[in-house]
Protein backbone atom coordinates (compact mmCIF):
# COMPACT_ATOMS: atom_id res chain seq x y z
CA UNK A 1 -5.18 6.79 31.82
CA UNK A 2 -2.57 9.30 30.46
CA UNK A 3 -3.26 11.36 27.64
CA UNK A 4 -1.55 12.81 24.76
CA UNK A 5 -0.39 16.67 25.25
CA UNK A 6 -1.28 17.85 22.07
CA UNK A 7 1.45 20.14 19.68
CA UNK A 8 1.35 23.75 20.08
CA UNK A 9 -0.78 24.26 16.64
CA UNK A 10 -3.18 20.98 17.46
CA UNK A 11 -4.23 23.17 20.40
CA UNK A 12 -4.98 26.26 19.09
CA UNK A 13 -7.98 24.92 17.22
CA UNK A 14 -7.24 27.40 13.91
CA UNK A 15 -6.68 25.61 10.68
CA UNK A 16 -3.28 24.38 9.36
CA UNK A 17 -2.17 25.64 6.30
CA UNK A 18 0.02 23.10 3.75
CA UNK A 19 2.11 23.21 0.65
CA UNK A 20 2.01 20.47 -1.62
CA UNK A 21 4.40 20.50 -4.29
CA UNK A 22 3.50 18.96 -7.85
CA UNK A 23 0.24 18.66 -6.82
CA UNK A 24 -1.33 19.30 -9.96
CA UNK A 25 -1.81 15.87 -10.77
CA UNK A 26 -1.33 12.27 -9.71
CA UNK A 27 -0.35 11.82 -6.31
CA UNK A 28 0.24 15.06 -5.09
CA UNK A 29 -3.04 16.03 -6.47
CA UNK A 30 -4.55 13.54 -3.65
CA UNK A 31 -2.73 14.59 -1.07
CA UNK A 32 -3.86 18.15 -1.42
CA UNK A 33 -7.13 17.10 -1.62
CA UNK A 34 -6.71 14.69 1.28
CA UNK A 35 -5.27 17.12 3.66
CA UNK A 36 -8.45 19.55 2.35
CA UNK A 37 -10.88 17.02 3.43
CA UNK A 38 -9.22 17.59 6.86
CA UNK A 39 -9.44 21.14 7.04
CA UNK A 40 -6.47 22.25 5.92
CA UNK A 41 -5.48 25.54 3.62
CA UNK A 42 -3.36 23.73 0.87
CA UNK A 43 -0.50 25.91 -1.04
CA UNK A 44 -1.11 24.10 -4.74
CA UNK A 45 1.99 24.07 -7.11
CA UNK A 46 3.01 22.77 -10.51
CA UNK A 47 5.71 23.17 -13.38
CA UNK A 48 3.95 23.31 -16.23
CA UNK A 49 0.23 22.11 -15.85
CA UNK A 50 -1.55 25.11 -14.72
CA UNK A 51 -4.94 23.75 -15.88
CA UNK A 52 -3.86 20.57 -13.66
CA UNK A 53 -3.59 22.26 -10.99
CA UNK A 54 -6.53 24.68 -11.36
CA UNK A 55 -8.53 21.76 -11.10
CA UNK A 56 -6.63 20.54 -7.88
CA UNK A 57 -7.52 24.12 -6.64
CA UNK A 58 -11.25 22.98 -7.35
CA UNK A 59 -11.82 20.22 -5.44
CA UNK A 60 -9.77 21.78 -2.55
CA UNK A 61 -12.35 24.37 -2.02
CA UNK A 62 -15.04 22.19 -2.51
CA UNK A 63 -13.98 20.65 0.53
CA UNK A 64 -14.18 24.19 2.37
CA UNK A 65 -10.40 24.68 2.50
CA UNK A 66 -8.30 27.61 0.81
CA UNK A 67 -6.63 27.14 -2.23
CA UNK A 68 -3.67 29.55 -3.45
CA UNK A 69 -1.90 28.03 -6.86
CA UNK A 70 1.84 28.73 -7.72
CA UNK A 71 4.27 27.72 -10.96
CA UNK A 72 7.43 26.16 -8.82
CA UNK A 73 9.93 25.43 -11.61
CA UNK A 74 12.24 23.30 -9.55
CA UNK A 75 15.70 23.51 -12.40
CA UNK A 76 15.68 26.68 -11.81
CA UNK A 77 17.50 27.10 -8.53
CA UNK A 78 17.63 28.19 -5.73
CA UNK A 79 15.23 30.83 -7.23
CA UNK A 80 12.65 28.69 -7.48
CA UNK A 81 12.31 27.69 -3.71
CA UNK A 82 11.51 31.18 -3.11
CA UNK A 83 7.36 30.07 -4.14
CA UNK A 84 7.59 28.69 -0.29
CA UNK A 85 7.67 31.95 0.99
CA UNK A 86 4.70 33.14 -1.29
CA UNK A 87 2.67 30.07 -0.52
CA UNK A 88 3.31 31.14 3.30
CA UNK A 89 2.27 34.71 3.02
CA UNK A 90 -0.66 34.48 1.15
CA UNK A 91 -2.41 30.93 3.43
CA UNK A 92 -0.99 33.06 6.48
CA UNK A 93 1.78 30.64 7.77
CA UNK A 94 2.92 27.19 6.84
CA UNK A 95 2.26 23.87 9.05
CA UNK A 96 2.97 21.22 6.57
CA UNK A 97 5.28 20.62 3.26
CA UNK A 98 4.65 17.55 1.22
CA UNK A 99 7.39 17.34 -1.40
CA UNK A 100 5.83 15.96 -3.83
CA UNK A 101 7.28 16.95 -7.65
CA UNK A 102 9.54 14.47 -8.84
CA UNK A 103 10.61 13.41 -12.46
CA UNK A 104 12.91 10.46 -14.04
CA UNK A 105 14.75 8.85 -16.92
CA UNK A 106 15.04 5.45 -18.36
CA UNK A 107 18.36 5.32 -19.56
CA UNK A 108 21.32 3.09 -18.76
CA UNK A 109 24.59 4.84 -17.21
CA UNK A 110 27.09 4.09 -19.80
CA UNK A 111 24.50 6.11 -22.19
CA UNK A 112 23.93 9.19 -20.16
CA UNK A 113 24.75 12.86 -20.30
CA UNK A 114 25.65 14.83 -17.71
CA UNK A 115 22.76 17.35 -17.94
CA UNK A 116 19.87 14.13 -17.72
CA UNK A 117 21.72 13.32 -14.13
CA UNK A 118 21.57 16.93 -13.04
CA UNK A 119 17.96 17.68 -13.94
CA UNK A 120 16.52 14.23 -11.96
CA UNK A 121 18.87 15.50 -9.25
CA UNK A 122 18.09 18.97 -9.02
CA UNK A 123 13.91 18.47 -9.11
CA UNK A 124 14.36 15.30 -6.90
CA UNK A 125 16.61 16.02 -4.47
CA UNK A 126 17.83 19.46 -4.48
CA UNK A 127 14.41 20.94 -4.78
CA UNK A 128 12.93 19.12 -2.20
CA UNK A 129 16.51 20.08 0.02
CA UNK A 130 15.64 24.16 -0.59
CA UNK A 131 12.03 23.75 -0.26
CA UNK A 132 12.58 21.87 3.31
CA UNK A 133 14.80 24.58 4.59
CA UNK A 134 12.56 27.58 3.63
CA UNK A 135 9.21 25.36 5.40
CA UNK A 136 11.40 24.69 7.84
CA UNK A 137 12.22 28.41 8.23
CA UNK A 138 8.57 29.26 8.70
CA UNK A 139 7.66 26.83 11.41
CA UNK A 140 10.85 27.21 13.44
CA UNK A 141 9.88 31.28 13.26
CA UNK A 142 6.01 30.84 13.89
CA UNK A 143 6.93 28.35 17.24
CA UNK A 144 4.11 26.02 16.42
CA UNK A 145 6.05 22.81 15.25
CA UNK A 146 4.97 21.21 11.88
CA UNK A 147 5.43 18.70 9.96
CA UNK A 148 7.50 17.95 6.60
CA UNK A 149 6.86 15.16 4.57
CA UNK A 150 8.94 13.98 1.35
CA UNK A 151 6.95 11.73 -1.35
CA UNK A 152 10.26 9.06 -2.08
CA UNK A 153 9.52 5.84 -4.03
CA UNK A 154 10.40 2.22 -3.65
CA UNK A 155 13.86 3.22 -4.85
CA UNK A 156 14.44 4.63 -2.15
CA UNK A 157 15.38 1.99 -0.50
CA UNK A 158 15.94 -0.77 -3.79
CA UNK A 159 17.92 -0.03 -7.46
CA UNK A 160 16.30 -0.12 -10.67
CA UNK A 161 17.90 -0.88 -13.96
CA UNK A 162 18.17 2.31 -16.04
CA UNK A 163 17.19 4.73 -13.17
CA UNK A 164 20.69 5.61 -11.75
CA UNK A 165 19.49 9.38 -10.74
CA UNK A 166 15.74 8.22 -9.89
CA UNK A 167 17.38 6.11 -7.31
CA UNK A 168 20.32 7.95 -6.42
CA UNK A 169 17.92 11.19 -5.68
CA UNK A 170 15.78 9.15 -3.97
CA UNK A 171 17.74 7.06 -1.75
CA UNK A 172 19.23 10.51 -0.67
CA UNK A 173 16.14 11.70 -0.35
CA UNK A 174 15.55 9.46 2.25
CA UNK A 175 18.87 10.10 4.03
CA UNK A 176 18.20 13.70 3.96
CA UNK A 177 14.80 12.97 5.66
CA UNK A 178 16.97 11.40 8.49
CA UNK A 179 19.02 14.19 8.97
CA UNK A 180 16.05 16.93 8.96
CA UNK A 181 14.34 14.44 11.39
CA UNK A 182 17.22 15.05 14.27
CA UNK A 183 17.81 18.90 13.31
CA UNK A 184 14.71 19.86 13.75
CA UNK A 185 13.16 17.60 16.32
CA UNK A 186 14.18 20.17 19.03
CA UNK A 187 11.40 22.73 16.77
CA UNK A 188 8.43 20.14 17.50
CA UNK A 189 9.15 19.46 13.31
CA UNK A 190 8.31 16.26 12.35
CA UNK A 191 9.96 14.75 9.18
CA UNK A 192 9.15 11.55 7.52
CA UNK A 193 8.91 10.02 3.80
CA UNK A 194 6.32 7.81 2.42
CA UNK A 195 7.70 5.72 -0.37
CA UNK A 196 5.21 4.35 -2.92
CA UNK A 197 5.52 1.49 -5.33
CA UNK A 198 3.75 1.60 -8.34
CA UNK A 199 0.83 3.74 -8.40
CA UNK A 200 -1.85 4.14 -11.26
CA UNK A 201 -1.09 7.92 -12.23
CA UNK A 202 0.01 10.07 -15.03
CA UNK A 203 3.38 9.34 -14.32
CA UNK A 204 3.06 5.82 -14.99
CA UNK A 205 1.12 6.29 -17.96
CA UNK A 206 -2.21 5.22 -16.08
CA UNK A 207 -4.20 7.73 -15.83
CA UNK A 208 -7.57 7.88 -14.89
CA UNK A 209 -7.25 3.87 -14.30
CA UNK A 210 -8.79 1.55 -11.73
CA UNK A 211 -5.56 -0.09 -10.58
CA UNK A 212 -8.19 -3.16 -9.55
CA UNK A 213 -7.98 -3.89 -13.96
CA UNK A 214 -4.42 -4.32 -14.01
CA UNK A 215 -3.18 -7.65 -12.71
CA UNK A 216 0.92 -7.42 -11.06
CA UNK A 217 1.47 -11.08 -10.39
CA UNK A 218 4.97 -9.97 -9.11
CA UNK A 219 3.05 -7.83 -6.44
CA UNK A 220 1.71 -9.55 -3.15
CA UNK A 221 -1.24 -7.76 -3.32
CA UNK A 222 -1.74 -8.39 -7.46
CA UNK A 223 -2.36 -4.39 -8.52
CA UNK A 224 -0.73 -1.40 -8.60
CA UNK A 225 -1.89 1.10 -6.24
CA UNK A 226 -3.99 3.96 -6.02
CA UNK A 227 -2.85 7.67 -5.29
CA UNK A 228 -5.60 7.80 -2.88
CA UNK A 229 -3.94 5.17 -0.67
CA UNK A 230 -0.51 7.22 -0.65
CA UNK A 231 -2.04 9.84 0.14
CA UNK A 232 -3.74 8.27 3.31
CA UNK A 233 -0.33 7.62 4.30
CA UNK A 234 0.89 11.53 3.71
CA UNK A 235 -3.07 12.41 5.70
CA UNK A 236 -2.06 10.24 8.73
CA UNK A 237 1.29 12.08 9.16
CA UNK A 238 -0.04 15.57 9.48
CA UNK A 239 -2.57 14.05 12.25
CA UNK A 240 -1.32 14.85 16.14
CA UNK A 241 -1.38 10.64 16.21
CA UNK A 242 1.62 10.81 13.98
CA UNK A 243 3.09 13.59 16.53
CA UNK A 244 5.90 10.76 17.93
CA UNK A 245 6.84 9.84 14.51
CA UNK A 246 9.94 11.09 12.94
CA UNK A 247 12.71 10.03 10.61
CA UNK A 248 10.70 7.16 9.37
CA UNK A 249 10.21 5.66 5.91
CA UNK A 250 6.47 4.28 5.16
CA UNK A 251 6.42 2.11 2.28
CA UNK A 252 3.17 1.96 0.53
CA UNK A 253 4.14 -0.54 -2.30
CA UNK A 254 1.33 -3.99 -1.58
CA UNK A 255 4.34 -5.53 -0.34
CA UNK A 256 6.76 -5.15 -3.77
CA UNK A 257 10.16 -4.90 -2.19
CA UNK A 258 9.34 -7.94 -0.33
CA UNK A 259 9.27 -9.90 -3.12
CA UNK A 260 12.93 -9.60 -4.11
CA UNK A 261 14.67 -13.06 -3.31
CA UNK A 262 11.55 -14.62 -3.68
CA UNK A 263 10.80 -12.90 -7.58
CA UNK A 264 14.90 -13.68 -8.75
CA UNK A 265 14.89 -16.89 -9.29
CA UNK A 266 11.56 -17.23 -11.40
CA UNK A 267 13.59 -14.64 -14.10
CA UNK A 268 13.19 -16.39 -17.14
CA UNK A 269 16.11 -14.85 -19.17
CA UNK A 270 18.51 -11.68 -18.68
CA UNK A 271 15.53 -9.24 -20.43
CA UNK A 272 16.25 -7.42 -17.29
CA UNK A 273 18.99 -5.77 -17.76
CA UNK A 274 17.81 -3.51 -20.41
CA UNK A 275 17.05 0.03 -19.51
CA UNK A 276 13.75 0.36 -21.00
């Protein structure tokens, strides 16, 4: 039986270090402390919750792994991307980059400034764009491959009413994750998004909720989901089983975008089209 050769840093048996950007709450917050429960040294950063992400920093060491915490402001750019170079000096090297810090609007087109489509853009897109290169930088230098995964959404890959820059950030978000997926393939880099649905966090306004108490008849599976189980998703991809997977989009969503012919035609009225 043949066997997998293992990546240049699965061999060497020393820990993998990781950045996780907005990871002082929600999602990201469970992917840092997923990839901790692995092992891993995990580079913590947030905008403005510094408490948030103490507390991220918490349970990482808990689980035995380092914890370094950083302020990444991600409008203020390119600057800003320089916290992946400080995140890779002081863990001792980089392995992995989850972009994870992401914001929104809910506001239809025809009622938008120009400054509301730039900031969605610049944290969504352009700040996960600068943060990729400089990761990027780091592995191709250290010769040990690595992985780089980008936290998309749904929208991604479907439009949503009032969230022209969500999507449009996203959607090239997952383009761009395409692109880095060919460039640096030749490095042993591995790039990939994981695009959840909706997912019971602060950024949904359900915090600290058991997504098992909140019925989504439109959903397959009848919930929203958990940031535990998107972060599974982000776990899996560090792993060397994930080491033939690149430029791929994992939706993690209990089967929402399936449901779009079959969900139209049960629209009672045109409520829909509002922005809110």
């Amino acid at each position: 039986m043949s066997t997998i050769t293992p990546l240049p840093h699965e061999r060497s048996g020393a820990p993998l270090h990781a950045m996780v950007t907005g990871s002082d709450s929600g999602i990201g917050r469970a992917v840092a402390v997923a990839l901790a429960g692995g092992g891993v040294d995990v580079g913590i950063t947030y905008h403005e919750d510094a408490d948030g992400a103490e507390e991220t920093a918490k349970k990482v060491r808990e689980l035995g792994a380092r914890a370094t915490v950083h302020r990444l402001d991600l409008t203020d750019l390119p600057t800003a991307a320089s916290v992946v170079d400080e995140v890779a000096d002081e863990l001792g090297g980089l392995d992995v980059l989850v972009n994870c810090s992401g914001t929104g609007s809910s506001q239809a087109v025809m009622d938008m400034d120009f400054d509301t489509w730039r900031h969605v853009l610049s944290v969504d897109l352009d700040g996960a764009f600068l943060c990729s290169q400089r990761a990027a930088r780091h592995m191709i230098d250290a010769g040990r491959g690595g992985r780089i995964i980008n936290i998309t959404s749904v929208h991604e890959h479907a439009p949503r009413v009032g969230a022209a820059p969500y999507c449009a950030a996203k959607a090239g978000l997952g383009m761009l994750t395409k692109v880095l997926a060919l460039e640096l393939a030749e490095h042993a880099i591995t790039v990939n998004s994981v695009a959840p649905g909706e997912i019971s966090t602060p950024m949904t306004g359900q915090e600290d909720v058991d997504p098992r108490d909140q019925p989504r008849p439109g959903v397959p599976l009848g919930r929203p989901g958990h940031a535990q189980e998107v972060a599974a998703v982000v776990a899996f991809l560090t792993t060397p089983a994930a080491g033939y997977v690149t430029g791929a989009s994992y939706v993690v969503d209990g089967g929402m975008l399936l449901m779009g012919p079959q969900a139209s035609p049960l629209l009672p009225d045109d409520s829909w089209r509002s922005a809110g």
